[in-house]
C-alpha atoms as a PDB file:
ATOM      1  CA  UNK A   1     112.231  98.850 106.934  1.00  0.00           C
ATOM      2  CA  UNK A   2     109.911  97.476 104.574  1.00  0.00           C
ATOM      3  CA  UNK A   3     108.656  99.051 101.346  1.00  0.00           C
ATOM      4  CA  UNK A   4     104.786 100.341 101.601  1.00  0.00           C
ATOM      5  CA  UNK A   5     102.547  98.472  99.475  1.00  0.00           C
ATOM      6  CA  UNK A   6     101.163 100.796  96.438  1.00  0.00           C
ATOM      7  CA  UNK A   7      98.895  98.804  95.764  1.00  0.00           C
ATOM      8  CA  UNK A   8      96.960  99.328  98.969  1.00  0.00           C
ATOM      9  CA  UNK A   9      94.568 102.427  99.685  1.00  0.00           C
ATOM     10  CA  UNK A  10      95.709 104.584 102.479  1.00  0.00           C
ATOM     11  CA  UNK A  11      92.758 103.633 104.198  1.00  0.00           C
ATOM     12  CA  UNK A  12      94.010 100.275 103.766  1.00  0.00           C
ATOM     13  CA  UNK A  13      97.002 100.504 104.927  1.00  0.00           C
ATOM     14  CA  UNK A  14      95.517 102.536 107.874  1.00  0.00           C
ATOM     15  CA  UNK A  15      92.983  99.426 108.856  1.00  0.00           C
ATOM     16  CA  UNK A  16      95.910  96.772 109.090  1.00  0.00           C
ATOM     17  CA  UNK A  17      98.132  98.738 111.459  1.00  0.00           C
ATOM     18  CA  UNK A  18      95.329 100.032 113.470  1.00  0.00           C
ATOM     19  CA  UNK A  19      94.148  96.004 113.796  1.00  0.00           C
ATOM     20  CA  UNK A  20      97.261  94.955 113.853  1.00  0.00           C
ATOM     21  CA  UNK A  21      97.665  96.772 117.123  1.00  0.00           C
ATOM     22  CA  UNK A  22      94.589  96.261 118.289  1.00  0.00           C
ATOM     23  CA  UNK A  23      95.104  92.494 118.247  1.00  0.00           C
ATOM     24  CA  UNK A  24      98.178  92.865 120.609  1.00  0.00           C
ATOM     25  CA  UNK A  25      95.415  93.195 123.481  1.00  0.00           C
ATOM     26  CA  UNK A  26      94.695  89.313 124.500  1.00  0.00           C
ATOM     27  CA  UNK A  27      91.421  88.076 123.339  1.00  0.00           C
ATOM     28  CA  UNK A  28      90.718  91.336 121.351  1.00  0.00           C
ATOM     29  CA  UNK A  29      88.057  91.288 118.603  1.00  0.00           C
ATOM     30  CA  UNK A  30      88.538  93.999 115.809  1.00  0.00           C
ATOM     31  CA  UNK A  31      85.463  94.356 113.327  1.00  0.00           C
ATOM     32  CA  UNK A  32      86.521  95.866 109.947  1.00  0.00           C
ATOM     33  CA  UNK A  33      83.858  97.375 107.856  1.00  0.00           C
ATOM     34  CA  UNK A  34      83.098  98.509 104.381  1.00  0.00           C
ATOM     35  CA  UNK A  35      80.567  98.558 101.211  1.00  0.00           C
ATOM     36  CA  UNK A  36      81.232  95.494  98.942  1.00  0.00           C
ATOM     37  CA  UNK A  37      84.202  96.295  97.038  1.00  0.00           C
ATOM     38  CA  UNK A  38      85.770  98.293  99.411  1.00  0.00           C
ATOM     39  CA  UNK A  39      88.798  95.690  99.749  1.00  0.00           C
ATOM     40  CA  UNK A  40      88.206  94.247 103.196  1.00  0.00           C
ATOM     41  CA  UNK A  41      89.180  90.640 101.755  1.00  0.00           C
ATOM     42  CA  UNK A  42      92.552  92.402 100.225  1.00  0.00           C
ATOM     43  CA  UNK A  43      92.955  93.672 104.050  1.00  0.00           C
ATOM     44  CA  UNK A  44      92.557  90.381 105.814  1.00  0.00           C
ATOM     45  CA  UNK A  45      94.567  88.634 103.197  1.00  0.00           C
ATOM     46  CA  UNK A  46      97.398  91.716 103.442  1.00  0.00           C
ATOM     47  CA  UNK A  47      97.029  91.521 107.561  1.00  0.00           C
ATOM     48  CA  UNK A  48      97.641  87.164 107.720  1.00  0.00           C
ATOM     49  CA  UNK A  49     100.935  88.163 105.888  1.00  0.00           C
ATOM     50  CA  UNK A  50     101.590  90.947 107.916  1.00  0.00           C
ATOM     51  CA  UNK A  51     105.038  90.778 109.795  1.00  0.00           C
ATOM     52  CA  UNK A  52     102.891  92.252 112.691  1.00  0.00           C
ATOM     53  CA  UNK A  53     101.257  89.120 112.986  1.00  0.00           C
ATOM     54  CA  UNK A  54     104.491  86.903 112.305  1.00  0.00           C
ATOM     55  CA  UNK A  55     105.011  83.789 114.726  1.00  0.00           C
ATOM     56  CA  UNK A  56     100.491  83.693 115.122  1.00  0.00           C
ATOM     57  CA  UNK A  57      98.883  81.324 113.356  1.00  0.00           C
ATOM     58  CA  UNK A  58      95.969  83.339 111.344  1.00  0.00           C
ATOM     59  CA  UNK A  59      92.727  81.195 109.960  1.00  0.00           C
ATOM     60  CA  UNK A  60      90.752  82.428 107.737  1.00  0.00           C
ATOM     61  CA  UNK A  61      86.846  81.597 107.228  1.00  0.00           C
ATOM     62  CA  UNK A  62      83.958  83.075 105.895  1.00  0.00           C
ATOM     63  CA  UNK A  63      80.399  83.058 106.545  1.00  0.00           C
ATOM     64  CA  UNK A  64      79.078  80.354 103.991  1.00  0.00           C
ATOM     65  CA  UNK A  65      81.498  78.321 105.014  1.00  0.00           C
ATOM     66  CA  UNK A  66      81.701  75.716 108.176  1.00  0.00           C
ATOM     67  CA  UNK A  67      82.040  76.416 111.406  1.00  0.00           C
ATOM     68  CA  UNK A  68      86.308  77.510 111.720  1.00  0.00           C
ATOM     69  CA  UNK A  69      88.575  75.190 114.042  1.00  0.00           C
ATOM     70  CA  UNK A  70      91.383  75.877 115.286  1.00  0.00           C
ATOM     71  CA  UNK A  71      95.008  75.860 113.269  1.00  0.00           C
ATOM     72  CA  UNK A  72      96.009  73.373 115.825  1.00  0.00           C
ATOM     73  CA  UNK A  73      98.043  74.462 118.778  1.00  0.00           C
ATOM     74  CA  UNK A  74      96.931  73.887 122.589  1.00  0.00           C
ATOM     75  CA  UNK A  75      94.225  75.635 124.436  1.00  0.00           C
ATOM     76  CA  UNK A  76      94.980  79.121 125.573  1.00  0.00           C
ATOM     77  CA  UNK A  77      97.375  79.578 121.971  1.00  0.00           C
ATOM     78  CA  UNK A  78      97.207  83.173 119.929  1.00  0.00           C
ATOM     79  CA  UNK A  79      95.866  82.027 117.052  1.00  0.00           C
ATOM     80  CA  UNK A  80      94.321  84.946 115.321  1.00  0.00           C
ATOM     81  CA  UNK A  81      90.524  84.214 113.279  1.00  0.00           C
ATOM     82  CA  UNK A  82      89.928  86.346 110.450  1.00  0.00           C
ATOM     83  CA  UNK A  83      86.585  85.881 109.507  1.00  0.00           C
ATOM     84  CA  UNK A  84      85.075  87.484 106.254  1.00  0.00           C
ATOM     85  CA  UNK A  85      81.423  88.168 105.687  1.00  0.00           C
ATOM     86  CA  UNK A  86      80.414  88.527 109.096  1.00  0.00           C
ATOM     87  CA  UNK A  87      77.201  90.389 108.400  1.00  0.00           C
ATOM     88  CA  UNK A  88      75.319  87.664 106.962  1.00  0.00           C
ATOM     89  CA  UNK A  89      74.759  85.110 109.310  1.00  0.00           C
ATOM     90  CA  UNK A  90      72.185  86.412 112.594  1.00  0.00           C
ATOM     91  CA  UNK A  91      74.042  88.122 115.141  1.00  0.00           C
ATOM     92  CA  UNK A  92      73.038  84.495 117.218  1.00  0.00           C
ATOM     93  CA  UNK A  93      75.024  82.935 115.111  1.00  0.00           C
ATOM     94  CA  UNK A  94      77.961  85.345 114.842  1.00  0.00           C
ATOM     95  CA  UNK A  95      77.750  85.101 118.849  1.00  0.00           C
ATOM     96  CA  UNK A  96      78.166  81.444 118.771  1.00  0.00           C
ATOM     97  CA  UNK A  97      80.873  81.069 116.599  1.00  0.00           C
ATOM     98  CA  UNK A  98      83.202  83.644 118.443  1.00  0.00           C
ATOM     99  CA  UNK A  99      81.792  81.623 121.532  1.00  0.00           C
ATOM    100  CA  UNK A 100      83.315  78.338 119.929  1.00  0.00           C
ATOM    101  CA  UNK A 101      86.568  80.074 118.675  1.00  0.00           C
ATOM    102  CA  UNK A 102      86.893  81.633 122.672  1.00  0.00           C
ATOM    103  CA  UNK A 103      86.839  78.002 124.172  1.00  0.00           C
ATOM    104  CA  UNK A 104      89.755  76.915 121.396  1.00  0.00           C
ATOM    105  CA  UNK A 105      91.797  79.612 121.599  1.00  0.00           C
ATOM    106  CA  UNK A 106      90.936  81.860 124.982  1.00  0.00           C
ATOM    107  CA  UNK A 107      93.597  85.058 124.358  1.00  0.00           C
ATOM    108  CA  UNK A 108      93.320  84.900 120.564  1.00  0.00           C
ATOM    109  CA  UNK A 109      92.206  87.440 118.460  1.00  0.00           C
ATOM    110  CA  UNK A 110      89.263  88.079 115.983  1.00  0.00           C
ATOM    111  CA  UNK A 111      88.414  90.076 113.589  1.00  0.00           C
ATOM    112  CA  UNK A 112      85.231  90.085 111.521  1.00  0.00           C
ATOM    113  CA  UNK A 113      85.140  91.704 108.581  1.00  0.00           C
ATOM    114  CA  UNK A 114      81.768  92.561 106.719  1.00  0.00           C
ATOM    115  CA  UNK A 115      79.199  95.305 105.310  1.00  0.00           C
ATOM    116  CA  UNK A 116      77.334  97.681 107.261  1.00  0.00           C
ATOM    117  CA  UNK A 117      75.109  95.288 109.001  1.00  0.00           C
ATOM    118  CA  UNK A 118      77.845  93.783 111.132  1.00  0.00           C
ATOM    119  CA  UNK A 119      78.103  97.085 113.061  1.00  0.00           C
ATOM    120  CA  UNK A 120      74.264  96.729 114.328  1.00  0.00           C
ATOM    121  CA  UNK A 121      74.459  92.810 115.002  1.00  0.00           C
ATOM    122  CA  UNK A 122      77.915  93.543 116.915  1.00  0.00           C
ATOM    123  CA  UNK A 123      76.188  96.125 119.132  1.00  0.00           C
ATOM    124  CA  UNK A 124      73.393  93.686 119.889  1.00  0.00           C
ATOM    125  CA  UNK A 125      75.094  91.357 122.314  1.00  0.00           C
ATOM    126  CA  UNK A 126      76.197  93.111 125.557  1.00  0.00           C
ATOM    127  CA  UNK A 127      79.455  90.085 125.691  1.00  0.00           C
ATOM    128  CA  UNK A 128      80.329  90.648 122.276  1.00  0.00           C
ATOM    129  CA  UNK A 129      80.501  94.390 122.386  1.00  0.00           C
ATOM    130  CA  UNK A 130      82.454  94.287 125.339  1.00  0.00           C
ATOM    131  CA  UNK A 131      85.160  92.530 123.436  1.00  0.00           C
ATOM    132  CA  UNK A 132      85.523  94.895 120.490  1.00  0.00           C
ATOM    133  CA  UNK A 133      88.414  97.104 120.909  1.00  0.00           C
ATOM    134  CA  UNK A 134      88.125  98.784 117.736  1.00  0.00           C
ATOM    135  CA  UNK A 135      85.984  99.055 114.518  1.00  0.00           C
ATOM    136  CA  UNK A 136      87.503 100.359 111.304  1.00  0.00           C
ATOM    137  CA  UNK A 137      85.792 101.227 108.149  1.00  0.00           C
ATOM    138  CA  UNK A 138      86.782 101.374 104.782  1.00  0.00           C
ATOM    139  CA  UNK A 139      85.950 104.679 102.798  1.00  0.00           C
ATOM    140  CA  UNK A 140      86.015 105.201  99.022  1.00  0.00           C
ATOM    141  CA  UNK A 141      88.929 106.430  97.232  1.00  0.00           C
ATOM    142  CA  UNK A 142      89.571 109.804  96.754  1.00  0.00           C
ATOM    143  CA  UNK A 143      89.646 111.019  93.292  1.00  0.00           C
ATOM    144  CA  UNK A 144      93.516 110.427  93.183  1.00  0.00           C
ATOM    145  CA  UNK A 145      93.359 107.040  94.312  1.00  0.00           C
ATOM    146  CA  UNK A 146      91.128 106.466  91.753  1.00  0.00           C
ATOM    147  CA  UNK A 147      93.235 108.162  88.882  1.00  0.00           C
ATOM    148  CA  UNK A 148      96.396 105.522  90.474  1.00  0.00           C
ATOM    149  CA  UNK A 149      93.989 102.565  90.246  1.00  0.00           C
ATOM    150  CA  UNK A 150      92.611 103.012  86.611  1.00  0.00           C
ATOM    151  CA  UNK A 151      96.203 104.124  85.280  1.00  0.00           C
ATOM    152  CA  UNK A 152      97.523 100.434  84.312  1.00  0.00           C
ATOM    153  CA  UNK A 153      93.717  99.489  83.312  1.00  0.00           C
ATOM    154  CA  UNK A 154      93.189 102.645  80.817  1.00  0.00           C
ATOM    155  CA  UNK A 155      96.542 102.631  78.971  1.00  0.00           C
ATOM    156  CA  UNK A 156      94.856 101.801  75.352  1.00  0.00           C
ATOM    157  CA  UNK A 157      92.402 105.620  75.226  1.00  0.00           C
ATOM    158  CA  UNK A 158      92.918 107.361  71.911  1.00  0.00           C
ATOM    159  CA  UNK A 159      94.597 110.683  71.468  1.00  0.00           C
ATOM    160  CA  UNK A 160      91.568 112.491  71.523  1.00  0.00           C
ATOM    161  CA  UNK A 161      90.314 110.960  74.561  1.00  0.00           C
ATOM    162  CA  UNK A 162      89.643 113.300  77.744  1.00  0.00           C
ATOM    163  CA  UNK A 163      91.478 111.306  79.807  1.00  0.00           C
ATOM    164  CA  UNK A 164      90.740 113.266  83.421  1.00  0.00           C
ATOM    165  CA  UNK A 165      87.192 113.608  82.484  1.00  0.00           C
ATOM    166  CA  UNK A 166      86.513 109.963  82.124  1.00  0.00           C
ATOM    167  CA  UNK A 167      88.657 108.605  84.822  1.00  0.00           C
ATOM    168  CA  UNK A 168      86.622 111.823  86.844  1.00  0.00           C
ATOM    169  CA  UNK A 169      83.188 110.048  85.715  1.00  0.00           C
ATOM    170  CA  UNK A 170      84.280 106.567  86.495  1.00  0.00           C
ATOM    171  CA  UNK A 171      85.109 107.749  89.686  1.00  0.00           C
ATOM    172  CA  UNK A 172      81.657 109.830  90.356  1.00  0.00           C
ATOM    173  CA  UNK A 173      79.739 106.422  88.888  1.00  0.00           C
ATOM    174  CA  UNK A 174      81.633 104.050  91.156  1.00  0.00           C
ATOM    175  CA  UNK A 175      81.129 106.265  94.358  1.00  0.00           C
ATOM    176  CA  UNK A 176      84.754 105.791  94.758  1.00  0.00           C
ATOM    177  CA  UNK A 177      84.288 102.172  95.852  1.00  0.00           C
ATOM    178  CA  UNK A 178      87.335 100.545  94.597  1.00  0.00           C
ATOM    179  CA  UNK A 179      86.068  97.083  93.467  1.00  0.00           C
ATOM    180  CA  UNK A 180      83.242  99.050  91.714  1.00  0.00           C
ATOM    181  CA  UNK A 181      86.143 101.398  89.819  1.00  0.00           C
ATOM    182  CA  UNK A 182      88.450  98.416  88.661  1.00  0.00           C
ATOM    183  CA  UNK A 183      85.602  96.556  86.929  1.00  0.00           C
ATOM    184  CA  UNK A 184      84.241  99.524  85.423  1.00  0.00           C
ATOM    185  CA  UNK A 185      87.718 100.978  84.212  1.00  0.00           C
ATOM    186  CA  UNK A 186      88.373  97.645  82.516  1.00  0.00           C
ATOM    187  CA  UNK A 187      85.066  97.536  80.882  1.00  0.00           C
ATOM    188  CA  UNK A 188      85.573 100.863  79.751  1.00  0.00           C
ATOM    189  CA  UNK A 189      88.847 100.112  77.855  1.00  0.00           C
ATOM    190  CA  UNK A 190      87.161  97.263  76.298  1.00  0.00           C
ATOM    191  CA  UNK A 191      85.073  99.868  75.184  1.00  0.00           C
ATOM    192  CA  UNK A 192      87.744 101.803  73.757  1.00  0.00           C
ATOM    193  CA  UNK A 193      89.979  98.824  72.383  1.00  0.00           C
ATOM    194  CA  UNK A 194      86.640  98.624  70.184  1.00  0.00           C
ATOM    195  CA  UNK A 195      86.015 101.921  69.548  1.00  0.00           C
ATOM    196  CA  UNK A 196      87.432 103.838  66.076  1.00  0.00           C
ATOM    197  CA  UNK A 197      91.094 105.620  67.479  1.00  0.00           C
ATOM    198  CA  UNK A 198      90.009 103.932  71.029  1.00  0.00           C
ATOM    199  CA  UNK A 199      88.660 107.333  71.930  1.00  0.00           C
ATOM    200  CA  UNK A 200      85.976 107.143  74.234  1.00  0.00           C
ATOM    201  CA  UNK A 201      84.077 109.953  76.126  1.00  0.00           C
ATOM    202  CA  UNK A 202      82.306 110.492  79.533  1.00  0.00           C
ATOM    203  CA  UNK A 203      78.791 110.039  77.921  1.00  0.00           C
ATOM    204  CA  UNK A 204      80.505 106.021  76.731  1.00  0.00           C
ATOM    205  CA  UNK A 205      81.067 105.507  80.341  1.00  0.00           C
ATOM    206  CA  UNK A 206      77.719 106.513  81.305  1.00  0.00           C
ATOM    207  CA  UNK A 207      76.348 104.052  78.881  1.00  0.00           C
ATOM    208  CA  UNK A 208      78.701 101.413  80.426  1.00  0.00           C
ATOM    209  CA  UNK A 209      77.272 101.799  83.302  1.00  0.00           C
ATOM    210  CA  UNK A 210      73.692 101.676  82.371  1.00  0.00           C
ATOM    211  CA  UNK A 211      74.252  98.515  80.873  1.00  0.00           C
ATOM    212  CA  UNK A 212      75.614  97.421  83.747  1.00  0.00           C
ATOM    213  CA  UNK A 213      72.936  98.406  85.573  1.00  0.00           C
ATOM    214  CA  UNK A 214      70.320  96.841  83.325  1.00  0.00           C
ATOM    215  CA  UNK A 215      72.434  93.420  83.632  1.00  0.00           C
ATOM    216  CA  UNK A 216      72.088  93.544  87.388  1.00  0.00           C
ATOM    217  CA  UNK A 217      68.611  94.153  87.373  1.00  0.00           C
END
């Protein structure tokens, strides 16, 4: 038996089994879905190494990219297409490039992975939502999950530092979203490595984030 990867979310872990069975049906088409940051590249990259999926050839594209081929392999093979970003392009083009995939590879699988939009262009074409045998979506972390995550990125806080409280605010900021946590944990210690006795407070983080905020803008 293998050893569960900790560095995975439960919901995660959840979305490769549950698409890793899914894709057992011939010619099934799994969308994953999630905010940005929510790790749905970490879960295609996790799933092509998957032992579920050992012995399949798995080709990853994503949406800015050209149209995918085929790994090689004759018509009719099981290659699997794990394509990332699938919200962006219009749902005619999402539509033609599973078309194109279907004639290379006629019982592989799919799975498109993108934001909230790819639910709505999915449900637009009658032949495409035919096809989709499940839909999984990525959630936030819980407030644990968050406290595991930021533990090896805020190792540097001073004594006096209330550690809960900020990894509690980080975790309120970031909506739980993990990419969103790990980049503003790590900006936080900065914070801290510069700060007198590295302590830092709640109201720091809030200020992180504002600049953050302002630097988006």
């Amino acid at each position: 038996m293998s050893t569960p990867d900790c560095t995975l979310t439960q919901a995660q872990h959840a979305a490769i089994a549950r698409i890793a069975y899914a894709l057992e049906s011939p010619s099934a088409i799994a969308l994953l879905c999630g905010p940005a940051g929510a790790g749905k590249t970490t879960v295609l990259d996790r799933l092509a190494a998957s032992p579920a999926l050992a012995g399949r050839r798995c080709v990853r594209w994503t949406a800015c990219d050209e149209a995918p081929a085929s790994a090689g392999g004759a018509a009719g093979g099981d290659a699997v297409l794990l394509l990332d970003d699938a919200h962006e392009p219009s749902g005619e083009v999402l539509v033609a490039t599973v078309e194109a995939w279907r004639r290379q590879e006629p019982r592989g699988g799919i799975v498109l992975a993108g934001q909230g939009r790819l639910l709505t262009l999915s449900a637009r074409d009658a032949r495409l939502e035919r096809t989709i045998v499940l839909r999984a979506v990525l959630g936030p972390f819980t407030l644990s999950e968050t406290r595991a995550a930021t533990a090896s990125r805020l190792v540097r806080l001073g004594r006096e530092t209330d550690h809960a409280a900020v990894v509690r605010t980080i975790h309120e900021i970031a909506a739980g979203i993990p990419g969103r946590v790990v980049r503003l944990a790590e900006l936080v210690q900065l914070v801290a490595d510069a700060a007198p006795g590295g302590v830092v407070t709640p109201d720091d983080v809030e200020a992180v984030h504002r600049r953050l905020s302002l630097q988006a803008a």
